[in-house]
PDB file of N, CA and C in Angstrom:
ATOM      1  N   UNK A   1      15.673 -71.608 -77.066  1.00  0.00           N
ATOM      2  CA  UNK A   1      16.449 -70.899 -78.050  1.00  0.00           C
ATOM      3  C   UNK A   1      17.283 -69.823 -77.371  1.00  0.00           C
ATOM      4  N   UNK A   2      18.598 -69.742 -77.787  1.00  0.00           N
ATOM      5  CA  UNK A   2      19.390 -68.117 -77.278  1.00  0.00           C
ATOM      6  C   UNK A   2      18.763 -67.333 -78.353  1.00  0.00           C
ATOM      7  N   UNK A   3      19.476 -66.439 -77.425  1.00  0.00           N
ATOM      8  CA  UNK A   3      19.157 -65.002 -78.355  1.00  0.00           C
ATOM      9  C   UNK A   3      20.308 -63.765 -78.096  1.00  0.00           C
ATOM     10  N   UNK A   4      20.345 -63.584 -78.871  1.00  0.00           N
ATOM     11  CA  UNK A   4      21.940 -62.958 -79.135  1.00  0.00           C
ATOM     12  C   UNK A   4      21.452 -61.774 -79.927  1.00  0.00           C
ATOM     13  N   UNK A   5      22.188 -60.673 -78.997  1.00  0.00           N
ATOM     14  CA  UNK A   5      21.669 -59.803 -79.778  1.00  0.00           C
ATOM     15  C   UNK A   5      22.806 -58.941 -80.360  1.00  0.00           C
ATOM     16  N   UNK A   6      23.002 -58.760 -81.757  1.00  0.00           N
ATOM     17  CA  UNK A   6      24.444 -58.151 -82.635  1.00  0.00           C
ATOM     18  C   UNK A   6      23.921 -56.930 -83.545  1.00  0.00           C
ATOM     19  N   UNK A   7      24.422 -55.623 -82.203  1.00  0.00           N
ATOM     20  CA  UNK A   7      24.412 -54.510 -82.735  1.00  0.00           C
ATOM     21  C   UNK A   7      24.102 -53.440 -82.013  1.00  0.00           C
ATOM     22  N   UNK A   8      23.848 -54.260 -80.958  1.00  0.00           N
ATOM     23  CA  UNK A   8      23.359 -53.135 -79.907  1.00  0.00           C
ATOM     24  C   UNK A   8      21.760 -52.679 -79.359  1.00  0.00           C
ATOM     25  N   UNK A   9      20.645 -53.449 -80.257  1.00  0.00           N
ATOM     26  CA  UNK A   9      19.598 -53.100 -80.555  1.00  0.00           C
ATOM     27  C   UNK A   9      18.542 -53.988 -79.084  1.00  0.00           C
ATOM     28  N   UNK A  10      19.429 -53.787 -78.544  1.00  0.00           N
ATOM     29  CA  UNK A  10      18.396 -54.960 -77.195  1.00  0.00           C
ATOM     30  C   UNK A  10      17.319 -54.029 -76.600  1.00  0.00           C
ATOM     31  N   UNK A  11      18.094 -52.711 -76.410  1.00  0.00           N
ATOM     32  CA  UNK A  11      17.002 -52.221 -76.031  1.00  0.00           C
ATOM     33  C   UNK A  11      15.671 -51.441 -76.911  1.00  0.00           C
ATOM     34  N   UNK A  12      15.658 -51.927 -78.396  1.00  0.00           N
ATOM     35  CA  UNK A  12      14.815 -51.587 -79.358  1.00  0.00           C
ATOM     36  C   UNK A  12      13.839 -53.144 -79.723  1.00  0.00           C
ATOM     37  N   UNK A  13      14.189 -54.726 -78.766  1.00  0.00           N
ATOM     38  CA  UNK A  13      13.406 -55.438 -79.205  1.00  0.00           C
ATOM     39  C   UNK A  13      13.707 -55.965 -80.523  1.00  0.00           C
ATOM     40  N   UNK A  14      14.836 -56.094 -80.607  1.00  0.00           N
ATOM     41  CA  UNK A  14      15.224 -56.332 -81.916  1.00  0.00           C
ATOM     42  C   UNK A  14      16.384 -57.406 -81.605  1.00  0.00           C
ATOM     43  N   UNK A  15      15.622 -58.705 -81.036  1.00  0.00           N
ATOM     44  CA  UNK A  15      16.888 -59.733 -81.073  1.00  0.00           C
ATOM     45  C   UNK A  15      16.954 -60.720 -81.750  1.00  0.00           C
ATOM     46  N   UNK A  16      18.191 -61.296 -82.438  1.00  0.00           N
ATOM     47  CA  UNK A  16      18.409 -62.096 -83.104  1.00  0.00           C
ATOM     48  C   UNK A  16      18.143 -63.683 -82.705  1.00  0.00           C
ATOM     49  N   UNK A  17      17.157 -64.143 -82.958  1.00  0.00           N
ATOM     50  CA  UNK A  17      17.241 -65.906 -82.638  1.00  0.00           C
ATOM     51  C   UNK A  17      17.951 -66.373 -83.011  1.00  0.00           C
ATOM     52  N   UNK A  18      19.089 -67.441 -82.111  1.00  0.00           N
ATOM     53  CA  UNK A  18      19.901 -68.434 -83.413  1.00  0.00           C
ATOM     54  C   UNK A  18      19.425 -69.959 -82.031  1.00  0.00           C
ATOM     55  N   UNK A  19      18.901 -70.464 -83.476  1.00  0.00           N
ATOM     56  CA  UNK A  19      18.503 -71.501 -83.079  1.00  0.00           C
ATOM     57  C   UNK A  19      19.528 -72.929 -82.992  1.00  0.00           C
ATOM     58  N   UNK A  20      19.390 -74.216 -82.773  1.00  0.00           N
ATOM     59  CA  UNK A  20      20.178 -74.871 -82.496  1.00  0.00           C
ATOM     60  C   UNK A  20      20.944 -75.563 -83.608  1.00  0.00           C
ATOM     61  N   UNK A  21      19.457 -75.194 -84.793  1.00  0.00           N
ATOM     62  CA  UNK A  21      20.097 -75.901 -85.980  1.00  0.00           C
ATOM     63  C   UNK A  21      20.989 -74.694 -87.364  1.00  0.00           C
ATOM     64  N   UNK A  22      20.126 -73.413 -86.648  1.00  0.00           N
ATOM     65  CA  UNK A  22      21.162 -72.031 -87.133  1.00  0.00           C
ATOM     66  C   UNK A  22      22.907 -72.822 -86.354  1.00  0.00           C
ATOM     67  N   UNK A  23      23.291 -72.721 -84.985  1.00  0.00           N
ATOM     68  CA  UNK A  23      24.633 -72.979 -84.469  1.00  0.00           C
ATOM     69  C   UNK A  23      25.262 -74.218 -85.756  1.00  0.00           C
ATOM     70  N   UNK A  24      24.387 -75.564 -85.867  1.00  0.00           N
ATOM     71  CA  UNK A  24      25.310 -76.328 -86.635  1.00  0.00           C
ATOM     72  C   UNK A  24      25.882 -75.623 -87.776  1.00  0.00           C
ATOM     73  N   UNK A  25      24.293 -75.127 -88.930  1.00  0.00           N
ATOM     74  CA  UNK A  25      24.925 -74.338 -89.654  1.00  0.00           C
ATOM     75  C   UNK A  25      25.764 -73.831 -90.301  1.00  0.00           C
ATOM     76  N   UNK A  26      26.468 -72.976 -88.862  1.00  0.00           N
ATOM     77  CA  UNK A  26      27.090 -71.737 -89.013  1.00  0.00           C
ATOM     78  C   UNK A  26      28.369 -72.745 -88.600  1.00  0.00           C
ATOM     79  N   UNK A  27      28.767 -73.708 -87.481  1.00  0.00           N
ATOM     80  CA  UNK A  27      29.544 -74.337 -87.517  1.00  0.00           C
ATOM     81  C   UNK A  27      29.896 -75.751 -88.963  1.00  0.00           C
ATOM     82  N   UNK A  28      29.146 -76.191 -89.233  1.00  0.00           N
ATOM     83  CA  UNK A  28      29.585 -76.574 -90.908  1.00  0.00           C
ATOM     84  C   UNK A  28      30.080 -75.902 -91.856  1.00  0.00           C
ATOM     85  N   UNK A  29      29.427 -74.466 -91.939  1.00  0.00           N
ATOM     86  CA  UNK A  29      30.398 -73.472 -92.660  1.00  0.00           C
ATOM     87  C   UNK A  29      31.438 -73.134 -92.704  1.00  0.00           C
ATOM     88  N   UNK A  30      31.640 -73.029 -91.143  1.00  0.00           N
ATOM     89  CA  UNK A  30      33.349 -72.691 -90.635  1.00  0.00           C
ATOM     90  C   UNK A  30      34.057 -73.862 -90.721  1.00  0.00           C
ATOM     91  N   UNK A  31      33.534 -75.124 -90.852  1.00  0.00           N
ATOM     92  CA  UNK A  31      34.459 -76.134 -90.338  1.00  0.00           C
ATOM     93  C   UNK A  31      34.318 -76.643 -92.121  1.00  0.00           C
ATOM     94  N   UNK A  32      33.841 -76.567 -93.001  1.00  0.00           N
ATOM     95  CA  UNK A  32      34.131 -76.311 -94.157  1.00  0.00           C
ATOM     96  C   UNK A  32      35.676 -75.729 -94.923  1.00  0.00           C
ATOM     97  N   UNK A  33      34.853 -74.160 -94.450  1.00  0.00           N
ATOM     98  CA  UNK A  33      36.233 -73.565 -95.070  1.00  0.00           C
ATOM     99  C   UNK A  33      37.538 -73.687 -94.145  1.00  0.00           C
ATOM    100  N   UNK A  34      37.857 -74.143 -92.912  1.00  0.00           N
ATOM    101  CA  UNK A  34      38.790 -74.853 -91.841  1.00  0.00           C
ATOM    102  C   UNK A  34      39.439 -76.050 -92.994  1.00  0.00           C
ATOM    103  N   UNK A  35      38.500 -76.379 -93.759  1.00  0.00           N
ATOM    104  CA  UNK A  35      38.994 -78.093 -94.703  1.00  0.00           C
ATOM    105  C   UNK A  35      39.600 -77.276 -95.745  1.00  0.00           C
ATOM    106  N   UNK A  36      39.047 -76.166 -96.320  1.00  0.00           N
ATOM    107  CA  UNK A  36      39.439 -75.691 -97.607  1.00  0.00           C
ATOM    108  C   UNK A  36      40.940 -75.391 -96.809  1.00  0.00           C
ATOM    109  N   UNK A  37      40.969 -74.038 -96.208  1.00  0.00           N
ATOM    110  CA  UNK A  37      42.490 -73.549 -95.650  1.00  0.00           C
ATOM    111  C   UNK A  37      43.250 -74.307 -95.688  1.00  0.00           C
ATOM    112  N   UNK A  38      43.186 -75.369 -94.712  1.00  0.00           N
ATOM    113  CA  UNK A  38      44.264 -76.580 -94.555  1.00  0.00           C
ATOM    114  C   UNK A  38      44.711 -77.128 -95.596  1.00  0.00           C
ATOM    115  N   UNK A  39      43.583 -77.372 -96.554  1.00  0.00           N
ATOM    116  CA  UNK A  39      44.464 -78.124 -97.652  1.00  0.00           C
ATOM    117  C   UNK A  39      45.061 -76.814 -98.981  1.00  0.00           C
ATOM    118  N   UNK A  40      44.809 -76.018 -98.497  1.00  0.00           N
ATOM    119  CA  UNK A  40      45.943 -75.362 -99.557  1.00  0.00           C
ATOM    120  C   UNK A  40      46.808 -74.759 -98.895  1.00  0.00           C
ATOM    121  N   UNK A  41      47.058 -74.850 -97.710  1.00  0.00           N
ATOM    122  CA  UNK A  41      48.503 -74.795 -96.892  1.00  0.00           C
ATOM    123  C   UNK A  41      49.069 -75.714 -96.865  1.00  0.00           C
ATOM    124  N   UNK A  42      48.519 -77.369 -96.770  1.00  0.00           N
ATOM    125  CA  UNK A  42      49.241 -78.012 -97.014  1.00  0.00           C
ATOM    126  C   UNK A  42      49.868 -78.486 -98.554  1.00  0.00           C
ATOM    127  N   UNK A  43      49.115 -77.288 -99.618  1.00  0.00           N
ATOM    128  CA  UNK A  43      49.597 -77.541-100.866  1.00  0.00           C
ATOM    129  C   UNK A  43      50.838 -76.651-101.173  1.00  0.00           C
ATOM    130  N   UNK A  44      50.705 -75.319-100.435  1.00  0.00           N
ATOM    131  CA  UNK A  44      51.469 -74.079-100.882  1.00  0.00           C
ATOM    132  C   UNK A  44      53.073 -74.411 -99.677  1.00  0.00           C
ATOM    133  N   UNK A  45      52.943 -75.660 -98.770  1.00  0.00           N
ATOM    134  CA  UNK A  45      54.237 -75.654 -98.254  1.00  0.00           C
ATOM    135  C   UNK A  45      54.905 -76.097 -98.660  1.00  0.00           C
ATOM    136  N   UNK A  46      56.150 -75.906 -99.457  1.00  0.00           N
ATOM    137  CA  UNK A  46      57.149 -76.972 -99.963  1.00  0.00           C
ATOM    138  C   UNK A  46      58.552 -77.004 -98.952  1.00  0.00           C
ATOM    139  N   UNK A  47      58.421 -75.942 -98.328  1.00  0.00           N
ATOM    140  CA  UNK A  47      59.754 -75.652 -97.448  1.00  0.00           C
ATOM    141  C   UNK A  47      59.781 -76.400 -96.190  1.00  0.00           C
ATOM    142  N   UNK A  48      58.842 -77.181 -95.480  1.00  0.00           N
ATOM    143  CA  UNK A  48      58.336 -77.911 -94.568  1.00  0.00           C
ATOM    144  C   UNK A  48      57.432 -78.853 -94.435  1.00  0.00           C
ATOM    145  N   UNK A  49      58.294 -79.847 -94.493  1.00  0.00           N
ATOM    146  CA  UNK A  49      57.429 -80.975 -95.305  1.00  0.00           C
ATOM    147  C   UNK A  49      56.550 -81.821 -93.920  1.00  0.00           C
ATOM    148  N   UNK A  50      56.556 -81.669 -92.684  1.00  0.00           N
ATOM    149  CA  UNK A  50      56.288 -82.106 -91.606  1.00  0.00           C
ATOM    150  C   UNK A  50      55.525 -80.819 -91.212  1.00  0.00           C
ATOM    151  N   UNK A  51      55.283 -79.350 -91.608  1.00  0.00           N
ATOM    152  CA  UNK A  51      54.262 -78.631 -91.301  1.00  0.00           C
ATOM    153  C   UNK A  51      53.241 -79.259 -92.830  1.00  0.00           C
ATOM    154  N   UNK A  52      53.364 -79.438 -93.623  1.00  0.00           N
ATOM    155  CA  UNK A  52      52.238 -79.819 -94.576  1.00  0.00           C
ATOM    156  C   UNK A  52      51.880 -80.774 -94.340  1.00  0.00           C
ATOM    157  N   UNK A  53      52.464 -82.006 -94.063  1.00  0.00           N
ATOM    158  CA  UNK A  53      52.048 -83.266 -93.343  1.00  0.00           C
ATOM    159  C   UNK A  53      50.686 -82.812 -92.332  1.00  0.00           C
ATOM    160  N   UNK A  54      51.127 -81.566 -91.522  1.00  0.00           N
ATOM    161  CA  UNK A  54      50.071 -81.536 -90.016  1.00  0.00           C
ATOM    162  C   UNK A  54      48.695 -80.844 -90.735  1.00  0.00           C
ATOM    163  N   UNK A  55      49.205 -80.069 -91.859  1.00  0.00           N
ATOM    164  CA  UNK A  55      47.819 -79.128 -92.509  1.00  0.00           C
ATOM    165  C   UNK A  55      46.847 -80.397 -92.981  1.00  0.00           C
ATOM    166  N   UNK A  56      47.775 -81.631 -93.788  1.00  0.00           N
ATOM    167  CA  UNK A  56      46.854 -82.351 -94.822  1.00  0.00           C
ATOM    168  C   UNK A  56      46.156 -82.990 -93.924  1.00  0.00           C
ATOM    169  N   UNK A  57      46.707 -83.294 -92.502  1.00  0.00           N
ATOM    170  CA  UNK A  57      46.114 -84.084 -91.204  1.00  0.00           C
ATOM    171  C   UNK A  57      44.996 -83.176 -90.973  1.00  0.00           C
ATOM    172  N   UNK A  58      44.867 -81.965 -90.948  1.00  0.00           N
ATOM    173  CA  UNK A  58      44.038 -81.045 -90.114  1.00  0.00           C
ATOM    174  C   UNK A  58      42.802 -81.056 -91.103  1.00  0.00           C
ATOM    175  N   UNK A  59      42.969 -81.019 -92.412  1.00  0.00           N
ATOM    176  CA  UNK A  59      42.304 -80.823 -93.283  1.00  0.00           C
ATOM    177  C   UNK A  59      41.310 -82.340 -93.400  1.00  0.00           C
ATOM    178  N   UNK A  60      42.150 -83.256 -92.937  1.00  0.00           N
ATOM    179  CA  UNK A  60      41.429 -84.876 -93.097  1.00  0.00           C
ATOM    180  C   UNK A  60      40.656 -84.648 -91.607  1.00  0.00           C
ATOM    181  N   UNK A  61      40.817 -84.263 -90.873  1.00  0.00           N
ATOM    182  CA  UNK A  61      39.992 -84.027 -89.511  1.00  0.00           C
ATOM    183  C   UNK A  61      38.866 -83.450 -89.280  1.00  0.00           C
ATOM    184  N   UNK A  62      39.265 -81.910 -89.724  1.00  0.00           N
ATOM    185  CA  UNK A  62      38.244 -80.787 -90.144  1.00  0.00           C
ATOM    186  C   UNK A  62      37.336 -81.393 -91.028  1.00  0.00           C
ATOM    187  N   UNK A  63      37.420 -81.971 -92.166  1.00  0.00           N
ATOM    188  CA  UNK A  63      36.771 -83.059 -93.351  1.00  0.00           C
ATOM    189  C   UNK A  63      35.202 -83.557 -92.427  1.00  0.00           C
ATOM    190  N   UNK A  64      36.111 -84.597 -91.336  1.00  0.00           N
ATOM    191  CA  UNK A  64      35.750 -85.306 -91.191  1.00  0.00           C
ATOM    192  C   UNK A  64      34.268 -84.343 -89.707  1.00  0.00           C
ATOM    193  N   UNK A  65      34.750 -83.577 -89.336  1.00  0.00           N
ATOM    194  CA  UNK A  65      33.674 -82.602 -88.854  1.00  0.00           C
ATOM    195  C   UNK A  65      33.172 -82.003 -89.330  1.00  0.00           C
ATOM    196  N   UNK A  66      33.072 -81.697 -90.711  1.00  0.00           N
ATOM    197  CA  UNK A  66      32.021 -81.202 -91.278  1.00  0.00           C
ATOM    198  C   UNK A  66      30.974 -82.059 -92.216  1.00  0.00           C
ATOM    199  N   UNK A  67      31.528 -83.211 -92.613  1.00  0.00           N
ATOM    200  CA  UNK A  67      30.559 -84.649 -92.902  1.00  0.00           C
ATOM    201  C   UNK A  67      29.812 -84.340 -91.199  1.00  0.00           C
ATOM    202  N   UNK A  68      30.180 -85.053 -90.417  1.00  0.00           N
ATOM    203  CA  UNK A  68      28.932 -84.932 -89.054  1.00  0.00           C
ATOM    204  C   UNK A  68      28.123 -84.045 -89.289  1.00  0.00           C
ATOM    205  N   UNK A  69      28.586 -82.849 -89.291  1.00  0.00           N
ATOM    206  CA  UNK A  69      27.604 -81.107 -89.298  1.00  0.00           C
ATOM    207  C   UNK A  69      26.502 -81.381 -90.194  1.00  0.00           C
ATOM    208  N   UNK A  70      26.844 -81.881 -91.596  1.00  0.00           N
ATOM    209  CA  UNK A  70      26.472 -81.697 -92.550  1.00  0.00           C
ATOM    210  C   UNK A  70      24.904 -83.058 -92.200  1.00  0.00           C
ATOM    211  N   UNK A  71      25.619 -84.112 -91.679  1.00  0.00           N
ATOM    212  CA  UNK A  71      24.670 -85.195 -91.336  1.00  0.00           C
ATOM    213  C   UNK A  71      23.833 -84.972 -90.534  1.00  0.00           C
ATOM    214  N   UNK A  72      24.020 -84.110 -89.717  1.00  0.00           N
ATOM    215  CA  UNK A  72      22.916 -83.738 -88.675  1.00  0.00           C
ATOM    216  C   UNK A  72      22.501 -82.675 -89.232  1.00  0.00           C
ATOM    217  N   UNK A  73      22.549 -81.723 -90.120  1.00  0.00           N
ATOM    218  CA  UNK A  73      21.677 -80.595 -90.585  1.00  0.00           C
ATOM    219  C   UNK A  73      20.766 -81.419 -91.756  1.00  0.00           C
ATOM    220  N   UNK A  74      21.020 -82.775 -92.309  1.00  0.00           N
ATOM    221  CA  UNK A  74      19.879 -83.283 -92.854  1.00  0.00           C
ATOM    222  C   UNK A  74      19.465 -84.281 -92.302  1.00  0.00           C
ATOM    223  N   UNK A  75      19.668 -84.535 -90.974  1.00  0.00           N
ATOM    224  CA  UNK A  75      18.285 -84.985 -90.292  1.00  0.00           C
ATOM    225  C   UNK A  75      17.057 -83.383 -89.811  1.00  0.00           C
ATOM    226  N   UNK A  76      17.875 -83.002 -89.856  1.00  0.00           N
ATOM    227  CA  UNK A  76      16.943 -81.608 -89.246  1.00  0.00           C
ATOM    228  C   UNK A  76      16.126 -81.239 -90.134  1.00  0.00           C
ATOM    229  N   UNK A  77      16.746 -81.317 -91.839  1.00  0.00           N
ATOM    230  CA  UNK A  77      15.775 -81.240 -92.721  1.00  0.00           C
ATOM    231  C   UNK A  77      14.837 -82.181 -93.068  1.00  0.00           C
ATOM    232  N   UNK A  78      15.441 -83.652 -92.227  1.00  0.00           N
ATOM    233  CA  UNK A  78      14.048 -84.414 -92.672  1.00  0.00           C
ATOM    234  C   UNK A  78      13.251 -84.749 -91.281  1.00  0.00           C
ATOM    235  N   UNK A  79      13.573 -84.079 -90.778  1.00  0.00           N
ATOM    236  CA  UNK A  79      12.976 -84.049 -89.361  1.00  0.00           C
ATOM    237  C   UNK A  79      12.809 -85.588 -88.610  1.00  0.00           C
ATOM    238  N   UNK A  80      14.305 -85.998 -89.095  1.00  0.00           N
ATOM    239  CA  UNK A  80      14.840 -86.848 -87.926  1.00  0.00           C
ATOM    240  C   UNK A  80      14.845 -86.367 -86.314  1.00  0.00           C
ATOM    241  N   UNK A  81      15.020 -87.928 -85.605  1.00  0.00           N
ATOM    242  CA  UNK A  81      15.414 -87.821 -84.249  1.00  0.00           C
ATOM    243  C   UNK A  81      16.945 -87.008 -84.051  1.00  0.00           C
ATOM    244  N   UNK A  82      16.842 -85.819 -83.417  1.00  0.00           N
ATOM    245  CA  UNK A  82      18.347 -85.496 -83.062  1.00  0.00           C
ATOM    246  C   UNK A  82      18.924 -85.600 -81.771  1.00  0.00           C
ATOM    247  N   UNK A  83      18.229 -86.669 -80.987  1.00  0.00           N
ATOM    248  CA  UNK A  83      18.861 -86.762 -79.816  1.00  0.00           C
ATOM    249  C   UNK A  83      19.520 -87.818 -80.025  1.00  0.00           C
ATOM    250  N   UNK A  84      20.098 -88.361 -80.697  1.00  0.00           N
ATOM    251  CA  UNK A  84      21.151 -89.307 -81.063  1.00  0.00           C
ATOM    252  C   UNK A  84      20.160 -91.016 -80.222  1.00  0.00           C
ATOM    253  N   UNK A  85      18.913 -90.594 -80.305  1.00  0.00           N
ATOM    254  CA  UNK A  85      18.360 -92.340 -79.927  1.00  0.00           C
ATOM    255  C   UNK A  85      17.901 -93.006 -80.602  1.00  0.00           C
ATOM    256  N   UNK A  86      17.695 -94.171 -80.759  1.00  0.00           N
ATOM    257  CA  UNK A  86      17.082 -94.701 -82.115  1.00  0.00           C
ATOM    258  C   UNK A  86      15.461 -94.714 -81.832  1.00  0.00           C
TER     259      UNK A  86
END
């Protein structure tokens, strides 16, 4: 496990665990709202129709990385294999 410590408190013993399945997490979250952004930039552009084209792309991408995130944080909840072996 890392351990990361946010706030200054290292030398009080006070460190934060983030574990491996905390990182997906926190990366599904971000790569979530990454899907939300994109697609309402690619809704709010009307003046550039080849920059909304690249948002609705980014947004189908981002999508598509946070389905994975999301698939591997419920093997973790069912305490699947996560080394990708069968």
């Amino acid at each position: 496990m890392e351990k990361a410590d946010h706030g200054g408190n290292q030398h009080l013993g006070h460190q934060i665990e983030r574990t491996t399945y905390d990182k997906i997490m926190r990366a599904w979250e971000n790569s979530m709202e990454l899907t939300r952004d994109f697609e309402v930039y690619a809704k709010q552009i009307s003046d550039n129709e080849k920059a909304a084209r690249m948002f609705r792309a980014f947004a189908e991408d981002e999508g598509h990385h946070a389905s994975r995130l999301r698939e591997m944080l419920h093997q973790y909840q069912d305490g699947g294999n996560m080394d990708g072996r069968q």
